[in-house]
Protein backbone atom coordinates (compact mmCIF):
# COMPACT_ATOMS: atom_id res chain seq x y z
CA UNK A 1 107.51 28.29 160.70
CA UNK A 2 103.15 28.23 160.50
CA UNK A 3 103.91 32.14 161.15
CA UNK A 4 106.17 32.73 158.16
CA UNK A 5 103.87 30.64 156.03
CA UNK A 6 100.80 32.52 157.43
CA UNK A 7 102.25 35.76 156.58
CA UNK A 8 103.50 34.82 152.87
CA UNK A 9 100.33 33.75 152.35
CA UNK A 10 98.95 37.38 153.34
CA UNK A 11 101.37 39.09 151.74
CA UNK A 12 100.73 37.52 148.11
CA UNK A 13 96.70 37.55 148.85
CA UNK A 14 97.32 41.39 149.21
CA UNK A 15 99.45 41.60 146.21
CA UNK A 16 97.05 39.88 144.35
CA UNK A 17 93.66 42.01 145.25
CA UNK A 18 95.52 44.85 144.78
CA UNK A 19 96.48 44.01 140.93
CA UNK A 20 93.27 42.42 140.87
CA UNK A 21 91.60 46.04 142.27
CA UNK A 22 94.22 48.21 139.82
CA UNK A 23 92.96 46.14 136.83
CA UNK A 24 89.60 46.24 137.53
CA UNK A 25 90.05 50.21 137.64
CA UNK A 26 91.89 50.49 134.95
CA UNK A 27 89.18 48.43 132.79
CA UNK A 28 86.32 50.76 134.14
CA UNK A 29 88.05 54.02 133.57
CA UNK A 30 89.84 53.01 130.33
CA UNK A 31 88.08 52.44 126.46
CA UNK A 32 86.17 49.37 127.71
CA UNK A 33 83.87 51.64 130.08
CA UNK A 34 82.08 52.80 127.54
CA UNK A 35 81.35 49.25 126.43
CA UNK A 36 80.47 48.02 129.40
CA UNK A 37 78.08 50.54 130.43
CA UNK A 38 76.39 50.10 127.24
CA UNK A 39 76.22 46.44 128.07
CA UNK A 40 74.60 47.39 131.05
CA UNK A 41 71.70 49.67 129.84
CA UNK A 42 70.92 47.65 126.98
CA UNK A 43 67.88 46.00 128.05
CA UNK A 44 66.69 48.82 129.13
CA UNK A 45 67.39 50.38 125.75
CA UNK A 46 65.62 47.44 124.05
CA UNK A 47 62.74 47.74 126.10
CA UNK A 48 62.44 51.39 125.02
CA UNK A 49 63.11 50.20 121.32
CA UNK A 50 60.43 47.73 122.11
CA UNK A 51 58.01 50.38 123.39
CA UNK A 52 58.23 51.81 119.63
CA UNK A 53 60.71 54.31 120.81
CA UNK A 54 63.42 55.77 118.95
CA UNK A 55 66.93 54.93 118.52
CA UNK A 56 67.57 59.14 118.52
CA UNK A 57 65.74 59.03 121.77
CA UNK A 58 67.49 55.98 123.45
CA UNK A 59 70.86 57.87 122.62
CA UNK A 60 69.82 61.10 124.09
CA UNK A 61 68.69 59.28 127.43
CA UNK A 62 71.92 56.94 127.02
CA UNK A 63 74.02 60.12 127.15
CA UNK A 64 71.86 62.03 129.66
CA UNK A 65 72.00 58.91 132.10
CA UNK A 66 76.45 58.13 131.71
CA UNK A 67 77.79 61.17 130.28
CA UNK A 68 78.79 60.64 127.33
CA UNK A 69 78.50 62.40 123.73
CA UNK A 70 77.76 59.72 121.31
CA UNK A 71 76.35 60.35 118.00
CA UNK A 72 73.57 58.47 116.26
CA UNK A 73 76.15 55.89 113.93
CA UNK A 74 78.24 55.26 117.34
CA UNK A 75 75.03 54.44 119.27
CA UNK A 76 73.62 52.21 116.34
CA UNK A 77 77.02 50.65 116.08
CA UNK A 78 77.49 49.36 119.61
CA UNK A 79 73.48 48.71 119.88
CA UNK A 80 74.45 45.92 116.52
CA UNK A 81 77.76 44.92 118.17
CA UNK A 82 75.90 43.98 121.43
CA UNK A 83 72.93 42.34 119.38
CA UNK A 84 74.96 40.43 117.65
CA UNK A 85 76.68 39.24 120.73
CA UNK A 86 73.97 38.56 122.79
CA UNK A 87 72.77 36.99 119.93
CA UNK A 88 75.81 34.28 119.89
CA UNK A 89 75.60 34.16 123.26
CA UNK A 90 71.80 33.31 122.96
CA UNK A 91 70.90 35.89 125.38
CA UNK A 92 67.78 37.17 124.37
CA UNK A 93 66.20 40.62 126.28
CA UNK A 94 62.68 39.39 127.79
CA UNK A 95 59.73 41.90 127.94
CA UNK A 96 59.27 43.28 131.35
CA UNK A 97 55.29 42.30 131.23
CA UNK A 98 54.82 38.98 129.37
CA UNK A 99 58.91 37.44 129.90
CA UNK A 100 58.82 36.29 126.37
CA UNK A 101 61.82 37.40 124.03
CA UNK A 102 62.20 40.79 122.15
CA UNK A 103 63.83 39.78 119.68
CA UNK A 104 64.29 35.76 118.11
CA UNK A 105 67.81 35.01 118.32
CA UNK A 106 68.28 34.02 115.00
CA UNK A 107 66.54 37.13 113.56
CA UNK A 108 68.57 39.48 115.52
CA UNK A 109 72.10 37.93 114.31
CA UNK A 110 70.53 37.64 110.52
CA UNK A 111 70.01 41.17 110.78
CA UNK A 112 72.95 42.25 112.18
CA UNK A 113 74.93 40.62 109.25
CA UNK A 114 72.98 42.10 107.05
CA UNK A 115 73.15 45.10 108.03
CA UNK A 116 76.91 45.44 108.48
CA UNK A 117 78.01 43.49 104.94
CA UNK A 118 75.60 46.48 102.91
C-alpha cells in the first residue's frame, strides 16, 4: 500500500513541475518577456540615467544587450510603468558608490502621474 502511495505521490510531483516548467516557459517566451527583462536591466538603466546618460542611449544598449527593436516612446513607456511600480512597491534603485536612493519614492510616482495625465 506505502508503494502505491509513494508512487502517486511521484506521479502528481511530476505532473506538477512539469506544468509548473511549461508555464514558466510559456511566461518567458510569451508578451511578458519583454517586461520582465526590462525589469531586470532597470537598475542598470537607472544607473546610466543617473550617470547623466541618455534615455536614446539606454534604449540602444537595452536593444543591443536582449534583442529587441524598441523605439524611444516604448522604452520611455515601460521605463514610467516600472518607476511607477517600483515606486508603489517602495523599491527605490541605490547608487552603486554611496547606496543612497536615485530617485525619492514619492518624487518618482509624482512624476510619473504627471507625466502620463498631460
Amino acid at each position: 500500500m506505502n508503494t502505491m502511495m509513494n508512487e502517486a505521490k511521484l506521479g502528481s510531483s511530476t505532473a506538477l513541475e512539469k506544468l509548473t516548467i511549461a508555464i514558466q516557459q510559456e511566461i518567458a517566451n510569451g508578451k511578458n518577456k519583454m517586461a520582465v527583462d526590462f525589469s531586470e536591466a532597470y537598475p542598470l538603466i537607472e544607473q546610466h540615467l543617473a550617470n547623466t546618460g541618455s534615455q536614446k542611449s539606454a534604449c540602444d544598449k537595452f536593444n543591443a544587450a536582449y534583442g529587441y527593436k524598441l523605439h524611444q516612446p516604448q522604452f520611455r513607456k515601460l521605463l514610467n510603468a516600472e518607476r511607477k511600480n517600483r515606486a508603489a512597491a517602495g523599491d527605490a534603485v541605490k547608487c552603486l558608490h554611496c547606496d543612497k536612493p536615485l530617485h525619492s519614492v514619492p518624487d518618482v510616482a509624482e512624476t510619473v502621474d504627471t507625466v502620463e495625465g498631460e
